[in-house]
N, C-alpha and C. Protein backbone atom coordinates (compact mmCIF):
# COMPACT_ATOMS: atom_id res chain seq x y z
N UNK A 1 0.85 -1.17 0.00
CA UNK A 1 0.00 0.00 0.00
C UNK A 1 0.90 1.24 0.00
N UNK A 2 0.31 1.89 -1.08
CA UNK A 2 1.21 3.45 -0.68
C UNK A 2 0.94 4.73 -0.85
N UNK A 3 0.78 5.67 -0.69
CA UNK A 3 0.10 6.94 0.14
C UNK A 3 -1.28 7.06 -1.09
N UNK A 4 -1.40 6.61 -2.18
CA UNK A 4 -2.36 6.96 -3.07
C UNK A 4 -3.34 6.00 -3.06
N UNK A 5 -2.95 4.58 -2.12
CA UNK A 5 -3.76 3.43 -2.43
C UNK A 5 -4.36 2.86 -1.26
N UNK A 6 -5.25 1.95 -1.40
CA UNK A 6 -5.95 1.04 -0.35
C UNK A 6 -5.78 -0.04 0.60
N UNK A 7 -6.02 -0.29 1.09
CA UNK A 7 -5.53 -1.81 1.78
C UNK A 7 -6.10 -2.61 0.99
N UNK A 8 -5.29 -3.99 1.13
CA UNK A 8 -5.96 -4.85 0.09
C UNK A 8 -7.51 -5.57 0.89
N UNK A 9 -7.40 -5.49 2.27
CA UNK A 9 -8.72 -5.71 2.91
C UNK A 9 -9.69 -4.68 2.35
N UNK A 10 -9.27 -3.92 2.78
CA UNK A 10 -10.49 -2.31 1.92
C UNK A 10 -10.64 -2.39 0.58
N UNK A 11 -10.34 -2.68 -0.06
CA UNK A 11 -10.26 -3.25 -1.58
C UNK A 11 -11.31 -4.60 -1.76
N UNK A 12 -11.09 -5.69 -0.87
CA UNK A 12 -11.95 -7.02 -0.98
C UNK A 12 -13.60 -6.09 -0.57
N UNK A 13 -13.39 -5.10 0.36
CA UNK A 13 -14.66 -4.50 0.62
C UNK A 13 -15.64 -3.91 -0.52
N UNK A 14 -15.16 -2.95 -0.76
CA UNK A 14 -15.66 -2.76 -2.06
C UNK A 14 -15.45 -3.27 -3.61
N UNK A 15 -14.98 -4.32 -3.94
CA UNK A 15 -15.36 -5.29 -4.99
C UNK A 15 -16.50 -5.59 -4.67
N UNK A 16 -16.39 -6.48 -2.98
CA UNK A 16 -17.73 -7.46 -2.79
C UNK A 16 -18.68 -6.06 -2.79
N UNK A 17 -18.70 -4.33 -2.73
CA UNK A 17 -19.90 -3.65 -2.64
C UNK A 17 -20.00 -3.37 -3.83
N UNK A 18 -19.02 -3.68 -4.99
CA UNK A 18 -19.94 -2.98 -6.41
C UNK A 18 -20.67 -4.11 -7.24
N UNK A 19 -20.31 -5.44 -7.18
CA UNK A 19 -20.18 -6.63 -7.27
C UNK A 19 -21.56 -7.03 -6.33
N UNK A 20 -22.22 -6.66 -5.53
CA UNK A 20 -23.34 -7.36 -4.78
C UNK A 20 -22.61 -8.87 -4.39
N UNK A 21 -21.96 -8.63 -3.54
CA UNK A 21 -21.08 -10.03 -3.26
C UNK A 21 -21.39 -9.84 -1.49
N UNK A 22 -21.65 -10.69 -0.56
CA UNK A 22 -22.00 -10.80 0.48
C UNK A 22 -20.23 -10.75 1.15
N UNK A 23 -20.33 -9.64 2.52
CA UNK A 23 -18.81 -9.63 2.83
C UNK A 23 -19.29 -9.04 4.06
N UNK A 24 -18.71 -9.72 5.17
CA UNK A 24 -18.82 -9.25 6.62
C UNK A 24 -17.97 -7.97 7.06
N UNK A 25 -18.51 -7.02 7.01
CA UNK A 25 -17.70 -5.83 6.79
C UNK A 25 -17.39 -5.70 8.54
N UNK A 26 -18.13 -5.80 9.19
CA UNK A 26 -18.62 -5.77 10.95
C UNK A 26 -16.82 -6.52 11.33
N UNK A 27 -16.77 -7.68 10.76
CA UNK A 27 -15.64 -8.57 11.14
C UNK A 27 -14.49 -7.47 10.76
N UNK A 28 -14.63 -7.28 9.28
CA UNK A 28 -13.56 -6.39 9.12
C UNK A 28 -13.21 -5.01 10.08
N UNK A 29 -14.44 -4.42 10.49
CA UNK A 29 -13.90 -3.36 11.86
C UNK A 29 -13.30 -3.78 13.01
N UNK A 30 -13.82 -5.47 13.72
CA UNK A 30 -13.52 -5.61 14.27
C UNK A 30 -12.44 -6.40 14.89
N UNK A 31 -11.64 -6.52 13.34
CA UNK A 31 -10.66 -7.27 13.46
C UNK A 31 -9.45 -5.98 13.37
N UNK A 32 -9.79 -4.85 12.76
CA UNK A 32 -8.92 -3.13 12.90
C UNK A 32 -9.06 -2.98 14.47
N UNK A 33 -9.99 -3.13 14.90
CA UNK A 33 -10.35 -2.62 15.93
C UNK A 33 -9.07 -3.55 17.10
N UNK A 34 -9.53 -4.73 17.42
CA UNK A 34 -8.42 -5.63 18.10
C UNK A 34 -7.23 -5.28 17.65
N UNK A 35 -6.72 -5.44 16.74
CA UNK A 35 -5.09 -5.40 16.06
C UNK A 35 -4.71 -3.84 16.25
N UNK A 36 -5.19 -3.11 16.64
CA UNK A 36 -5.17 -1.54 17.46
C UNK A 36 -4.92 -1.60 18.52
N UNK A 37 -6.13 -2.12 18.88
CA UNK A 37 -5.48 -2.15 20.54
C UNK A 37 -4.22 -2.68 21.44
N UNK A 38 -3.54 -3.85 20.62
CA UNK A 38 -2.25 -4.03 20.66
C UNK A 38 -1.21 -4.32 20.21
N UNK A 39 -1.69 -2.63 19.15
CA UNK A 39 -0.36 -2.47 18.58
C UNK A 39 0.49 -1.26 19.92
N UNK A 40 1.91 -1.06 19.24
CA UNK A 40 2.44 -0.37 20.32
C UNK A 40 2.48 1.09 20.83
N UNK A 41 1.43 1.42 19.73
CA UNK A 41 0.46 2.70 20.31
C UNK A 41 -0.47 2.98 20.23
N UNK A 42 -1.61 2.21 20.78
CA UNK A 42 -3.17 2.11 20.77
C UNK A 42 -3.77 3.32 20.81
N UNK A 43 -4.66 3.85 19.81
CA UNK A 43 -5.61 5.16 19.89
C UNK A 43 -7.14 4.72 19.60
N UNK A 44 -7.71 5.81 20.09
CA UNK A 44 -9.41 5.51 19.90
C UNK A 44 -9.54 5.47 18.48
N UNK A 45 -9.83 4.74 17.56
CA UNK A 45 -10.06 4.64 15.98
C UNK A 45 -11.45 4.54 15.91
N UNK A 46 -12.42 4.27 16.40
CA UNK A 46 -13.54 4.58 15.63
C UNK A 46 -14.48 4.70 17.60
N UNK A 47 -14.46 6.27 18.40
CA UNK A 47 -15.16 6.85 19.02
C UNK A 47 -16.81 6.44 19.03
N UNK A 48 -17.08 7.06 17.79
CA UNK A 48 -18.57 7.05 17.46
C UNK A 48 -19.56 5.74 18.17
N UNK A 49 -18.52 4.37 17.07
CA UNK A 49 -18.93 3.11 17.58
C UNK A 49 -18.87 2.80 18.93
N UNK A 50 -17.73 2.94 19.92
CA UNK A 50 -17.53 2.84 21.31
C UNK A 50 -18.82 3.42 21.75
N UNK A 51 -18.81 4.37 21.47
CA UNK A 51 -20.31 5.55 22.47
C UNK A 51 -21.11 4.53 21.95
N UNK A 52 -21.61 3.88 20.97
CA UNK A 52 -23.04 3.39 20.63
C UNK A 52 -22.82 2.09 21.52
N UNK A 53 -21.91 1.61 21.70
CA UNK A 53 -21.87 0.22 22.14
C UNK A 53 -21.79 0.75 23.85
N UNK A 54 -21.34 1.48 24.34
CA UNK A 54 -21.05 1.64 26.13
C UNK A 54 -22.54 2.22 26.14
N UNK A 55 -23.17 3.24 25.14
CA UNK A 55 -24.35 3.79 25.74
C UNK A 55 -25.40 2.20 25.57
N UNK A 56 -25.62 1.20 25.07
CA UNK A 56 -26.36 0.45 25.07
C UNK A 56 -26.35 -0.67 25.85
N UNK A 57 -25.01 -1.15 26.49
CA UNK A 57 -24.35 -1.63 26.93
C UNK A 57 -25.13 -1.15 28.79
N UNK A 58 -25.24 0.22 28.81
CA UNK A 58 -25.07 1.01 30.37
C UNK A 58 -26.70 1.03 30.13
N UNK A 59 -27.43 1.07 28.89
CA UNK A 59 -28.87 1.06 28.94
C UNK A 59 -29.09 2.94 29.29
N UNK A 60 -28.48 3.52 28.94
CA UNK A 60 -28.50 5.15 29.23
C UNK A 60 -29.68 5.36 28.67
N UNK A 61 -30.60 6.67 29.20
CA UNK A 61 -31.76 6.80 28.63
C UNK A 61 -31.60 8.32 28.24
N UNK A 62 -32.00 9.05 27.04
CA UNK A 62 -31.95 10.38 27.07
C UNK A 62 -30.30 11.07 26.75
N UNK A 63 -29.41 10.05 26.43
CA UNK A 63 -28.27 10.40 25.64
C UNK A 63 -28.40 10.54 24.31
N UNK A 64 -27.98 11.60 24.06
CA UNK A 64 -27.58 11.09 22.33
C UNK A 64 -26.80 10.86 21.85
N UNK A 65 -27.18 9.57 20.83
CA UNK A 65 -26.34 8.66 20.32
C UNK A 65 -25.96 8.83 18.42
């Protein structure tokens, strides 16, 4: 990969989306997601998702999500 191009995972993504090809995209975040967390400098990469999952998770009422 190099500064103009894709991952070749991000690439299998959208083939299988122009293509109507069935592809677990969920797995694919959450396999970025793990391999982040221990690498040797873990950062929040996708916020948004965390809040949706801790606010549903805690059952919060009257947050917005």
């Amino acid at each position: 990969m190099n500064f103009n191009g894709i991952s070749y995972k991000l690439m299998e993504f959208v083939h299988a989306l122009v293509h109507d090809v069935p592809y677990n995209f969920s797995h694919y975040l959450m396999r970025n997601f793990v391999s982040n967390l221990y690498s040797s400098r873990p950062f929040l990469v996708y916020p948004r998702f965390l809040m949706r999952v801790i606010t549903n998770q805690l059952d919060f009422e009257g947050v917005p999500v």
